[in-house]
PDB file of N, CA and C in Angstrom:
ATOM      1  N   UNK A   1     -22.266 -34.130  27.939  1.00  0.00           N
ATOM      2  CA  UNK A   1     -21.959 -32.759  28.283  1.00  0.00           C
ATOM      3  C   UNK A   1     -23.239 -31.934  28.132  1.00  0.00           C
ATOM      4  N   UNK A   2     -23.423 -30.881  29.009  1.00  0.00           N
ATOM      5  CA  UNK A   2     -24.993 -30.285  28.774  1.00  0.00           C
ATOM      6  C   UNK A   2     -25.103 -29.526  28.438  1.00  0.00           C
ATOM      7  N   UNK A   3     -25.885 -28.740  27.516  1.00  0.00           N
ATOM      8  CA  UNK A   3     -26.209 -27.491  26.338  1.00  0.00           C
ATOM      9  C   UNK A   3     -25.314 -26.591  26.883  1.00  0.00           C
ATOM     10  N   UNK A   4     -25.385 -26.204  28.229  1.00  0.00           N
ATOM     11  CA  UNK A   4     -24.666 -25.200  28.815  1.00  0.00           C
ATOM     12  C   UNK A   4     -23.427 -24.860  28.524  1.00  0.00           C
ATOM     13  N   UNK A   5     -22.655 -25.902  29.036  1.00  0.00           N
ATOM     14  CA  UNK A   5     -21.218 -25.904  28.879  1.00  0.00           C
ATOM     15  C   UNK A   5     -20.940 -26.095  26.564  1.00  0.00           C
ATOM     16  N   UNK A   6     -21.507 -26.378  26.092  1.00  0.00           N
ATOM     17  CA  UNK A   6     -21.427 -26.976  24.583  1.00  0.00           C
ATOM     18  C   UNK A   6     -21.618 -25.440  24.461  1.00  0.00           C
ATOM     19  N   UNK A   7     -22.699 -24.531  24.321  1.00  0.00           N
ATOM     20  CA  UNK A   7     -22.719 -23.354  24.336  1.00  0.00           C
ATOM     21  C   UNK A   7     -21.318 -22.718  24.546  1.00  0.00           C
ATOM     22  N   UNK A   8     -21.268 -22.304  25.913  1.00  0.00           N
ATOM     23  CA  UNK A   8     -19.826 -22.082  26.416  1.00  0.00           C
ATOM     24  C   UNK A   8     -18.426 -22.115  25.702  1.00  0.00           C
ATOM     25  N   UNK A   9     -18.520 -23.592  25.250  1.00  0.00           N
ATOM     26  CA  UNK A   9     -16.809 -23.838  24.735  1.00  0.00           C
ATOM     27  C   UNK A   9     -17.289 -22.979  23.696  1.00  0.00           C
ATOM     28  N   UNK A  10     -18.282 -23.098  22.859  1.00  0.00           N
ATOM     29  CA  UNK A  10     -18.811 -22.309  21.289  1.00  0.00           C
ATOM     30  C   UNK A  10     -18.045 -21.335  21.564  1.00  0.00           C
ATOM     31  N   UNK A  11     -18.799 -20.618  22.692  1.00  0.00           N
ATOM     32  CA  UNK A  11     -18.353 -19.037  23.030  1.00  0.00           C
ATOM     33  C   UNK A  11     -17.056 -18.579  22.883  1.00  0.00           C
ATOM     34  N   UNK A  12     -16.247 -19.476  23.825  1.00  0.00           N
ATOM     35  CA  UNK A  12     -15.142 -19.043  24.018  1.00  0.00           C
ATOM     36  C   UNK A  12     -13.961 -19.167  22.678  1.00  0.00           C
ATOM     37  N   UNK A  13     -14.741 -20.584  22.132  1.00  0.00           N
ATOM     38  CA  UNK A  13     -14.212 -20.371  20.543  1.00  0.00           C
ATOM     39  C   UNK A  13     -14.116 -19.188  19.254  1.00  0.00           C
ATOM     40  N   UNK A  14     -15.694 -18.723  19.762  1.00  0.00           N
ATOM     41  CA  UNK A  14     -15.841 -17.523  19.489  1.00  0.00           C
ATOM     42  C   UNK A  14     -14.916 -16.780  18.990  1.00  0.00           C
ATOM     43  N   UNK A  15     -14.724 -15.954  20.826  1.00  0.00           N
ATOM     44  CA  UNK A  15     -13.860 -15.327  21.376  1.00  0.00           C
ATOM     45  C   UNK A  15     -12.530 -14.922  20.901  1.00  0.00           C
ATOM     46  N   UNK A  16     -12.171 -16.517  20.993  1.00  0.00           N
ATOM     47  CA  UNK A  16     -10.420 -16.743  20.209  1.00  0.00           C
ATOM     48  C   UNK A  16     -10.647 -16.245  18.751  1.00  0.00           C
ATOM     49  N   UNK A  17     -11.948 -16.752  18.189  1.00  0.00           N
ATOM     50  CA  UNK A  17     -11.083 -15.965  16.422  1.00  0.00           C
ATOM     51  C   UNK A  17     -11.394 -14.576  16.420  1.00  0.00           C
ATOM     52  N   UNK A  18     -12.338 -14.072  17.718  1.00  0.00           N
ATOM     53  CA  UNK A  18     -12.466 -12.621  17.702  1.00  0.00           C
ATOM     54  C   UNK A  18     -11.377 -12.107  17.701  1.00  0.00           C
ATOM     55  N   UNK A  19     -10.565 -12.419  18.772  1.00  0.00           N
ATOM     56  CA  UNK A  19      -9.364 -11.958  19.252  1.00  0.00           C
ATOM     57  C   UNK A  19      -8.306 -12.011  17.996  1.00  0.00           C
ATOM     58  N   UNK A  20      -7.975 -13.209  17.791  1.00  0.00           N
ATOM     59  CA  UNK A  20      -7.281 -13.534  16.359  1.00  0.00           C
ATOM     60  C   UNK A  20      -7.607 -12.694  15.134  1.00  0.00           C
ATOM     61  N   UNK A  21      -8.628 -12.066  14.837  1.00  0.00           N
ATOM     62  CA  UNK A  21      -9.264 -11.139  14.130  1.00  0.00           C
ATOM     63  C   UNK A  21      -8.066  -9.729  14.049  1.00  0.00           C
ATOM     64  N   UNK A  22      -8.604  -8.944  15.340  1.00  0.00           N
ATOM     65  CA  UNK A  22      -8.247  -8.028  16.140  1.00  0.00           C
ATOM     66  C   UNK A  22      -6.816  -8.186  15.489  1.00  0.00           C
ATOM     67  N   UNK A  23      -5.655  -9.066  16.167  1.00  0.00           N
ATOM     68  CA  UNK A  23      -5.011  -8.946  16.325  1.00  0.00           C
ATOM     69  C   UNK A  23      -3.953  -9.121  14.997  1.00  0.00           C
ATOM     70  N   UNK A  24      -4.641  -9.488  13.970  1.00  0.00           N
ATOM     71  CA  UNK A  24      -4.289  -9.709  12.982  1.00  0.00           C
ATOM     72  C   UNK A  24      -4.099  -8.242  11.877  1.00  0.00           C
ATOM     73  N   UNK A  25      -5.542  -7.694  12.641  1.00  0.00           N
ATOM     74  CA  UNK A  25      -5.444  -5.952  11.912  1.00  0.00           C
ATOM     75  C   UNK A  25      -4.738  -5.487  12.638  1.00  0.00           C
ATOM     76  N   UNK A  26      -4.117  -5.451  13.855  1.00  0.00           N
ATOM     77  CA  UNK A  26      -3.123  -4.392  14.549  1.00  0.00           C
ATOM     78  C   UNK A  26      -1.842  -5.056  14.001  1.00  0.00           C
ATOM     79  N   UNK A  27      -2.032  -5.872  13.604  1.00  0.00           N
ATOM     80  CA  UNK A  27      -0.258  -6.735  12.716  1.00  0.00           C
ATOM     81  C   UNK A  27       0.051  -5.760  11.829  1.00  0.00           C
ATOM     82  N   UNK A  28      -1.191  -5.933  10.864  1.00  0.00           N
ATOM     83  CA  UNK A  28      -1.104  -5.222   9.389  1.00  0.00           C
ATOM     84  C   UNK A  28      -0.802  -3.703   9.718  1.00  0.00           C
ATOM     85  N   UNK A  29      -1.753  -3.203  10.836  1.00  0.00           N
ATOM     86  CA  UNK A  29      -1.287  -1.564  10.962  1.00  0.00           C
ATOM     87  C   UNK A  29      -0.131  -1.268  11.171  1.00  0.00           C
ATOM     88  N   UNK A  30       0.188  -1.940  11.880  1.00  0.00           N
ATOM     89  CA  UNK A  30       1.421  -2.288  12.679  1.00  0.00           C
ATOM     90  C   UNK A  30       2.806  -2.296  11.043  1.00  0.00           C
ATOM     91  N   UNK A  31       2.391  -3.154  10.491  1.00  0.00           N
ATOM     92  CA  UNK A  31       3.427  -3.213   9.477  1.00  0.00           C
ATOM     93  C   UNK A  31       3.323  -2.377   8.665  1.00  0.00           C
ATOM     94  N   UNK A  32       2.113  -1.393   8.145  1.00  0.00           N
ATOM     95  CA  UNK A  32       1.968  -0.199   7.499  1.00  0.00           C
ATOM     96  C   UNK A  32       2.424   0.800   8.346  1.00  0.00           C
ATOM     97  N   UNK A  33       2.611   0.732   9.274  1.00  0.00           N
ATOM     98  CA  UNK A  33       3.468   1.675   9.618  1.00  0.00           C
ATOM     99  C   UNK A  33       4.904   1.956   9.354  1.00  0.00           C
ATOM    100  N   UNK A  34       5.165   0.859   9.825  1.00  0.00           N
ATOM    101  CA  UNK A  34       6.649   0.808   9.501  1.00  0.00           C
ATOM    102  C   UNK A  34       6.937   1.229   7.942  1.00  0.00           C
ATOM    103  N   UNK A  35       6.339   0.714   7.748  1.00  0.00           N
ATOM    104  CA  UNK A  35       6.484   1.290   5.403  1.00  0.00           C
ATOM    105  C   UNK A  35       6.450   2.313   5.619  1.00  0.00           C
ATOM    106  N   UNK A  36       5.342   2.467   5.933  1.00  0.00           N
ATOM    107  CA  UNK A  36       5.396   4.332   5.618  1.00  0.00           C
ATOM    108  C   UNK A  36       6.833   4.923   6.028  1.00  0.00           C
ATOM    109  N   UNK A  37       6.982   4.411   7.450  1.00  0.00           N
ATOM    110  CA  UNK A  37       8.312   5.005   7.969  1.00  0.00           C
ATOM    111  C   UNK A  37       9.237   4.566   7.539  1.00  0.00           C
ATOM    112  N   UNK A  38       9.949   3.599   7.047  1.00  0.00           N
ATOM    113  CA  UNK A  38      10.901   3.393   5.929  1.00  0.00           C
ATOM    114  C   UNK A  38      11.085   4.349   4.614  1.00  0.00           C
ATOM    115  N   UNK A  39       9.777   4.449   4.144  1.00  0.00           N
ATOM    116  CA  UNK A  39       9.452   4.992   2.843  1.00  0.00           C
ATOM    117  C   UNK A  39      10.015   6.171   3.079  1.00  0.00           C
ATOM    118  N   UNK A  40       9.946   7.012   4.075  1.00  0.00           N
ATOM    119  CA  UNK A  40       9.435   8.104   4.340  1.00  0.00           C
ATOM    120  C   UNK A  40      10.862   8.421   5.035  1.00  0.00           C
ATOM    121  N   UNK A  41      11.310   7.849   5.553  1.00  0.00           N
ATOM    122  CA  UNK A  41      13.434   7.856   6.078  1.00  0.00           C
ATOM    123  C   UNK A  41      14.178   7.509   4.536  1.00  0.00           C
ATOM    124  N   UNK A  42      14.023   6.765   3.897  1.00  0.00           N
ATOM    125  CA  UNK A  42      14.656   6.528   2.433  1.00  0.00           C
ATOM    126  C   UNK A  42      14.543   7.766   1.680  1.00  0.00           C
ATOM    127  N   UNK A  43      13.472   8.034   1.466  1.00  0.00           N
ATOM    128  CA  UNK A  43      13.075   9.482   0.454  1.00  0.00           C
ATOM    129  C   UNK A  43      14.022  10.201   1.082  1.00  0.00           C
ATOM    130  N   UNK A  44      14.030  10.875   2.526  1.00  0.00           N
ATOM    131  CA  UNK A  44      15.052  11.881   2.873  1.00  0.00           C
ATOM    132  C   UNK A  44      16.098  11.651   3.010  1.00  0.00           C
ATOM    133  N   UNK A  45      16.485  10.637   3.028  1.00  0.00           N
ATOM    134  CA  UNK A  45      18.147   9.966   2.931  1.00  0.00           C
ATOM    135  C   UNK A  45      18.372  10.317   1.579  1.00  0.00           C
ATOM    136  N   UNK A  46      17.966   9.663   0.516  1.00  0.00           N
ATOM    137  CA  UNK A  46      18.304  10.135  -1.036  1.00  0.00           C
ATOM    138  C   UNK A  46      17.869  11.903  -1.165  1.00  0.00           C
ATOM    139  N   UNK A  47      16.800  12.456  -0.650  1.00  0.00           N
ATOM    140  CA  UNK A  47      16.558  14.056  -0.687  1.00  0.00           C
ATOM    141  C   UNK A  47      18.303  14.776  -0.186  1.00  0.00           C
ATOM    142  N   UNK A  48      18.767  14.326   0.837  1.00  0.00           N
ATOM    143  CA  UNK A  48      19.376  15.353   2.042  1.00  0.00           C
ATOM    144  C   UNK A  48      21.203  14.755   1.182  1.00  0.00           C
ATOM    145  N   UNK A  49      21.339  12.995   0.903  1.00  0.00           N
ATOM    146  CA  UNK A  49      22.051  12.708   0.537  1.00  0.00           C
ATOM    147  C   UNK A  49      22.283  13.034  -1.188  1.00  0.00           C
ATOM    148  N   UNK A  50      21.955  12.685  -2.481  1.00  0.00           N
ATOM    149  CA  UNK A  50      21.915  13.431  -3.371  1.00  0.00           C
ATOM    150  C   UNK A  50      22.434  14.676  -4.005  1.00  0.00           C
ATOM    151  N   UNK A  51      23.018  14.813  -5.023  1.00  0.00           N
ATOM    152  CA  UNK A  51      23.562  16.099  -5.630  1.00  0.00           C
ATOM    153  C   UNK A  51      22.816  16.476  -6.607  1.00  0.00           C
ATOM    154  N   UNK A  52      22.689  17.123  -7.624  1.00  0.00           N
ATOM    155  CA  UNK A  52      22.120  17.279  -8.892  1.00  0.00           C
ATOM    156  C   UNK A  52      22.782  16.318  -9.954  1.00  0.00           C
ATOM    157  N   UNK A  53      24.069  15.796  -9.523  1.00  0.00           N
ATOM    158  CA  UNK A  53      24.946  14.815 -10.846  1.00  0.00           C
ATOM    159  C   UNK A  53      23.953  14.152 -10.413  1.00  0.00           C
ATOM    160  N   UNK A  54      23.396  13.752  -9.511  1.00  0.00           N
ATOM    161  CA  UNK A  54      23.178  12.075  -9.275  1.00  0.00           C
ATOM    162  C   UNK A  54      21.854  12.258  -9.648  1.00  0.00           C
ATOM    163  N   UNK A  55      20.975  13.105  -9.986  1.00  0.00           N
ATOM    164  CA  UNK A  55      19.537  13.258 -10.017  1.00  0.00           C
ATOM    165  C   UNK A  55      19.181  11.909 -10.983  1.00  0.00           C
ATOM    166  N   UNK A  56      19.686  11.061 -11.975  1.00  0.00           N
ATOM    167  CA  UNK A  56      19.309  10.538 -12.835  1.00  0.00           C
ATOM    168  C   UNK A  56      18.979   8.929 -11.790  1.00  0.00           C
ATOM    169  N   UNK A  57      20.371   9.013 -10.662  1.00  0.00           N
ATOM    170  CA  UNK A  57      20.517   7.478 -10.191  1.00  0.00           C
ATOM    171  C   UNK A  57      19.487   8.086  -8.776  1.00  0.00           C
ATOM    172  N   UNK A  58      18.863   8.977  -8.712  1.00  0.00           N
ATOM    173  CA  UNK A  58      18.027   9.136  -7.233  1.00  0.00           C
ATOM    174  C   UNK A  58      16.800   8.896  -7.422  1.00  0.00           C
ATOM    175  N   UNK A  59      16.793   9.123  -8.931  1.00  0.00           N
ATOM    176  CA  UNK A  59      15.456   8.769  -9.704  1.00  0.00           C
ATOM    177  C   UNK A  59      15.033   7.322  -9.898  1.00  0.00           C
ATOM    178  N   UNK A  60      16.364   6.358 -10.080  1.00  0.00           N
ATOM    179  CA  UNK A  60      15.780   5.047  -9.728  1.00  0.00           C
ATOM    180  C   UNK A  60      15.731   4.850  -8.465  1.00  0.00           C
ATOM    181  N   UNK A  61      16.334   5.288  -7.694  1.00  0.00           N
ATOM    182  CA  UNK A  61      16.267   4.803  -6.358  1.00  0.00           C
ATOM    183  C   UNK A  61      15.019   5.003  -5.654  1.00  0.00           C
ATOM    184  N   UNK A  62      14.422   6.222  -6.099  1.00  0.00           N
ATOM    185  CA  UNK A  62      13.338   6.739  -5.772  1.00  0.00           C
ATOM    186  C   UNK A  62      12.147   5.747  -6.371  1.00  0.00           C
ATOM    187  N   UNK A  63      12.605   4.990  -7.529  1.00  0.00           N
ATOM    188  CA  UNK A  63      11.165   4.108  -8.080  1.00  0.00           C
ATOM    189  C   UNK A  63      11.579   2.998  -7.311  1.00  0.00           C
ATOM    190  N   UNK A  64      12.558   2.045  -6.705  1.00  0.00           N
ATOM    191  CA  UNK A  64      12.395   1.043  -6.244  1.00  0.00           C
ATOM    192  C   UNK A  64      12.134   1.414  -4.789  1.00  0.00           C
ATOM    193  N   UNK A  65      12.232   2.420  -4.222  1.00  0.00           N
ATOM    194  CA  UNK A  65      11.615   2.519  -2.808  1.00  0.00           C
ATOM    195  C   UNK A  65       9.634   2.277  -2.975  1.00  0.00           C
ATOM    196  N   UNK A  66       9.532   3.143  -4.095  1.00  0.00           N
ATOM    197  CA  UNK A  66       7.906   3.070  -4.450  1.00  0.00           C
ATOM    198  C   UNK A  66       7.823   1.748  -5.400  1.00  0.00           C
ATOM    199  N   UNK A  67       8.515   1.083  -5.753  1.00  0.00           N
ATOM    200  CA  UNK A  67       8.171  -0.395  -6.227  1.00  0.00           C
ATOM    201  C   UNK A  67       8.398  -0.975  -4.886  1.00  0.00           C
ATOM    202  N   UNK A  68       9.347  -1.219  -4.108  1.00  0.00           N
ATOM    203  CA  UNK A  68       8.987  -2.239  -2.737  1.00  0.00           C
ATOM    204  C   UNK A  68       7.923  -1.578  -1.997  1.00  0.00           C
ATOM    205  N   UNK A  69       7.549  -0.074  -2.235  1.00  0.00           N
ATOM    206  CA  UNK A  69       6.347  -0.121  -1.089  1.00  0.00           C
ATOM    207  C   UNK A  69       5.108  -0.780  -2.041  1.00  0.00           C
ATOM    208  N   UNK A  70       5.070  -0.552  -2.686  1.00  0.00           N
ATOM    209  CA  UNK A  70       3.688  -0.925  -3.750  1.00  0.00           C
ATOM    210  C   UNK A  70       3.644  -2.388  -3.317  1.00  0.00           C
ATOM    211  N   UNK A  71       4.473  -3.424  -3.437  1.00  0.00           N
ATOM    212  CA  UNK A  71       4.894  -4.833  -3.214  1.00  0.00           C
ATOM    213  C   UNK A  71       4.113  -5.383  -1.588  1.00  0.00           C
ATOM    214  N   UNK A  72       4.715  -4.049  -0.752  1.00  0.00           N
ATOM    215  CA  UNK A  72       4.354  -4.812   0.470  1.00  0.00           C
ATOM    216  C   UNK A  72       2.804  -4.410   0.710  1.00  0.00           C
ATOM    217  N   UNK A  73       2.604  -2.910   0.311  1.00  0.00           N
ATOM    218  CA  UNK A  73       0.751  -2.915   0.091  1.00  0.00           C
ATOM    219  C   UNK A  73      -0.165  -3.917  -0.226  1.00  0.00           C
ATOM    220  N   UNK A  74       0.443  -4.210  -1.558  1.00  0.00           N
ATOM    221  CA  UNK A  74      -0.480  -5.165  -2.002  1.00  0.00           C
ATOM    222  C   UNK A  74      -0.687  -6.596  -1.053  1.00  0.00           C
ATOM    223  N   UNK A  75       0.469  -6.810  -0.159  1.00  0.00           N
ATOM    224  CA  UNK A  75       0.324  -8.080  -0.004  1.00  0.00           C
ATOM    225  C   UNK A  75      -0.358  -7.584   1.724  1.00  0.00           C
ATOM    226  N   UNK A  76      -0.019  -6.238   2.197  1.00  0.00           N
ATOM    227  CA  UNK A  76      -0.905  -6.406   3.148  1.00  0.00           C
ATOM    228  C   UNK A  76      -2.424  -6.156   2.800  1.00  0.00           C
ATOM    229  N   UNK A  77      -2.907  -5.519   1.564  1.00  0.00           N
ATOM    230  CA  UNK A  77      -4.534  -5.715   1.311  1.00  0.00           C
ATOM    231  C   UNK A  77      -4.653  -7.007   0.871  1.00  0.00           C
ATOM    232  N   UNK A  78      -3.949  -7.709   0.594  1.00  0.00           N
ATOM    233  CA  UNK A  78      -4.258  -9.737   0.389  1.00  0.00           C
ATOM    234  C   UNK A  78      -4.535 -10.276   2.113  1.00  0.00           C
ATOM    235  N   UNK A  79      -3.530 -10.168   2.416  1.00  0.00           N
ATOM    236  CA  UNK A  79      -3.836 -10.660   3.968  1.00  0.00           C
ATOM    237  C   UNK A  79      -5.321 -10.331   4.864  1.00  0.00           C
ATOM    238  N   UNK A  80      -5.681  -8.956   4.785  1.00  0.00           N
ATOM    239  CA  UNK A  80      -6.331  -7.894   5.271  1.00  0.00           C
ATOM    240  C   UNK A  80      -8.007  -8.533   4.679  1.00  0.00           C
ATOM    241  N   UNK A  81      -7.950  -8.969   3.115  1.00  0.00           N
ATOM    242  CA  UNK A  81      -9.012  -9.745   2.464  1.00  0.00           C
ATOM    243  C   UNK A  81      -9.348 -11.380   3.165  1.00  0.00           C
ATOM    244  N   UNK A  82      -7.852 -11.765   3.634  1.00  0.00           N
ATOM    245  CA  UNK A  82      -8.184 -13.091   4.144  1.00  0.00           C
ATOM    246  C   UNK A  82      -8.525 -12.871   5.597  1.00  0.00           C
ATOM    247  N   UNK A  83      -7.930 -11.759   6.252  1.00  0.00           N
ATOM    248  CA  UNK A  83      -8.781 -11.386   8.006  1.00  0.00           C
ATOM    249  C   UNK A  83     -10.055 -11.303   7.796  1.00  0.00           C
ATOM    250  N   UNK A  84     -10.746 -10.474   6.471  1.00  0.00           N
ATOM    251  CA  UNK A  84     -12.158 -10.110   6.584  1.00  0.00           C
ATOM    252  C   UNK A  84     -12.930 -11.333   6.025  1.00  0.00           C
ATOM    253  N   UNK A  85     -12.421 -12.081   5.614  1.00  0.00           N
ATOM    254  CA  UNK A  85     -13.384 -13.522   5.350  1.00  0.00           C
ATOM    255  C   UNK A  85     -13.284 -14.693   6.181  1.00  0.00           C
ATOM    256  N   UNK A  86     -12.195 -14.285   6.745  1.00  0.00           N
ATOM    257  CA  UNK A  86     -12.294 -15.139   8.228  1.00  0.00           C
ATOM    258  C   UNK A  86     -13.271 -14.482   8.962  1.00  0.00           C
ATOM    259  N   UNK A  87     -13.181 -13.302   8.993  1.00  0.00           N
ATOM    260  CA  UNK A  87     -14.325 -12.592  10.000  1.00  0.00           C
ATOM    261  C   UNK A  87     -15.599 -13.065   9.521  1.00  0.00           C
ATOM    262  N   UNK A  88     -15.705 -12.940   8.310  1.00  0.00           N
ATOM    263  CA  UNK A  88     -17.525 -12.823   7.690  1.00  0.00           C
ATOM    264  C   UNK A  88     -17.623 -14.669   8.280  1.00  0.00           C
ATOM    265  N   UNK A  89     -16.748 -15.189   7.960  1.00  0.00           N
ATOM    266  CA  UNK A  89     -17.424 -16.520   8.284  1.00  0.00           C
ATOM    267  C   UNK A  89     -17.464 -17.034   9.576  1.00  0.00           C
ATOM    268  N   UNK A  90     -16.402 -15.971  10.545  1.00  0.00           N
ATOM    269  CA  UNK A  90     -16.830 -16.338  12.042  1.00  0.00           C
ATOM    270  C   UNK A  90     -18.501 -15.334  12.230  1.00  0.00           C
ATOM    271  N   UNK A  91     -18.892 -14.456  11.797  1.00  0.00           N
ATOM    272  CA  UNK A  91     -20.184 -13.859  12.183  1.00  0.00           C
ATOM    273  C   UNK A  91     -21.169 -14.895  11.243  1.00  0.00           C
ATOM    274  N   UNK A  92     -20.924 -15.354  10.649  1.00  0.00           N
ATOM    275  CA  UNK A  92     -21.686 -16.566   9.909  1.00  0.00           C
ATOM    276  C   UNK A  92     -22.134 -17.817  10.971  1.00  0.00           C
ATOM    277  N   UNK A  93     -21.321 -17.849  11.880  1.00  0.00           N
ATOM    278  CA  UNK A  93     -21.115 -19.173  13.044  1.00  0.00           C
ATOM    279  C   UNK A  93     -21.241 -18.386  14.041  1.00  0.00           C
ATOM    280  N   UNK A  94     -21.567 -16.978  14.529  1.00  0.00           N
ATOM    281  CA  UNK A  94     -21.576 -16.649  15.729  1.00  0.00           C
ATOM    282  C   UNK A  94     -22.640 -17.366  16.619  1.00  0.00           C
ATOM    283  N   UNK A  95     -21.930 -17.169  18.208  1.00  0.00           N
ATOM    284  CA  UNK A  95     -22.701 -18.185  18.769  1.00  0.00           C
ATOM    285  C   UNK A  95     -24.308 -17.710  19.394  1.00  0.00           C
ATOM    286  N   UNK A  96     -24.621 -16.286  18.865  1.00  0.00           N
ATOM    287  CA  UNK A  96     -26.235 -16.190  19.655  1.00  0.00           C
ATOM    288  C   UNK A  96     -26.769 -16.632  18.217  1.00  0.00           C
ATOM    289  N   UNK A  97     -26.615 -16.593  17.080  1.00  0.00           N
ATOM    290  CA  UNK A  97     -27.529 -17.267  16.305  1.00  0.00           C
ATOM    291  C   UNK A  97     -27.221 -19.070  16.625  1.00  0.00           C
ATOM    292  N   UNK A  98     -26.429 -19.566  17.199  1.00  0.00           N
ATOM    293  CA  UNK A  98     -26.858 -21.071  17.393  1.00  0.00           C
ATOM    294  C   UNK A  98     -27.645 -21.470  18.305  1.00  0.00           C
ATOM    295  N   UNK A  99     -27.776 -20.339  19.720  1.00  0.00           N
ATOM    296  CA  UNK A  99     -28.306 -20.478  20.621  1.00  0.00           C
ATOM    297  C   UNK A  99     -29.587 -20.334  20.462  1.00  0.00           C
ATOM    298  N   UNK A 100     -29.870 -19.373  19.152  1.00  0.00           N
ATOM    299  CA  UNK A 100     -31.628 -18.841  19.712  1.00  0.00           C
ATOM    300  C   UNK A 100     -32.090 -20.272  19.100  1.00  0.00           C
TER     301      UNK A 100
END
């Protein structure tokens, strides 16, 4: 096979974990969104739903909405750590430093 095409497939290999990259942070945004918007429909469901008797049980309800969001944060900055070291090690292998 000749430098050309060996180059080439590199490239297009590239390409794919570029893409895979990308698409991995629009996941995560993608799913921080939705939290927020959960978070953020729950709070006013317990705000609008709620009396003053209940202030004691809105108060837990209110910490396990902010304990499951805390939960899913953390695990999207875990993921988000493993996109960016996939990244550092695809710019580690990028293909104009094999070429020059």
């Amino acid at each position: 096979m000749s430098d050309h095409k060996i180059n080439l497939i590199r490239e297009i290999g590239w390409n794919r974990a570029n893409i895979r990259f990308y698409r991995a942070h629009y996941t995560l945004l993608k799913e921080l969104q939705d939290v927020a918007q959960q978070v953020a429909d729950d709070l006013l469901s317990y705000c609008y739903n709620s009396s003053r008797q209940e202030h004691r049980t809105t108060c837990i309800h209110v910490t396990d909405i902010a304990t499951r969001a805390h939960q899913t944060l953390d695990s999207l900055i875990h993921r988000e750590c493993e996109a960016y070291n996939a990244w550092n090690e695809l710019w580690d292998n990028e293909p104009a430093k094999e070429m020059a």
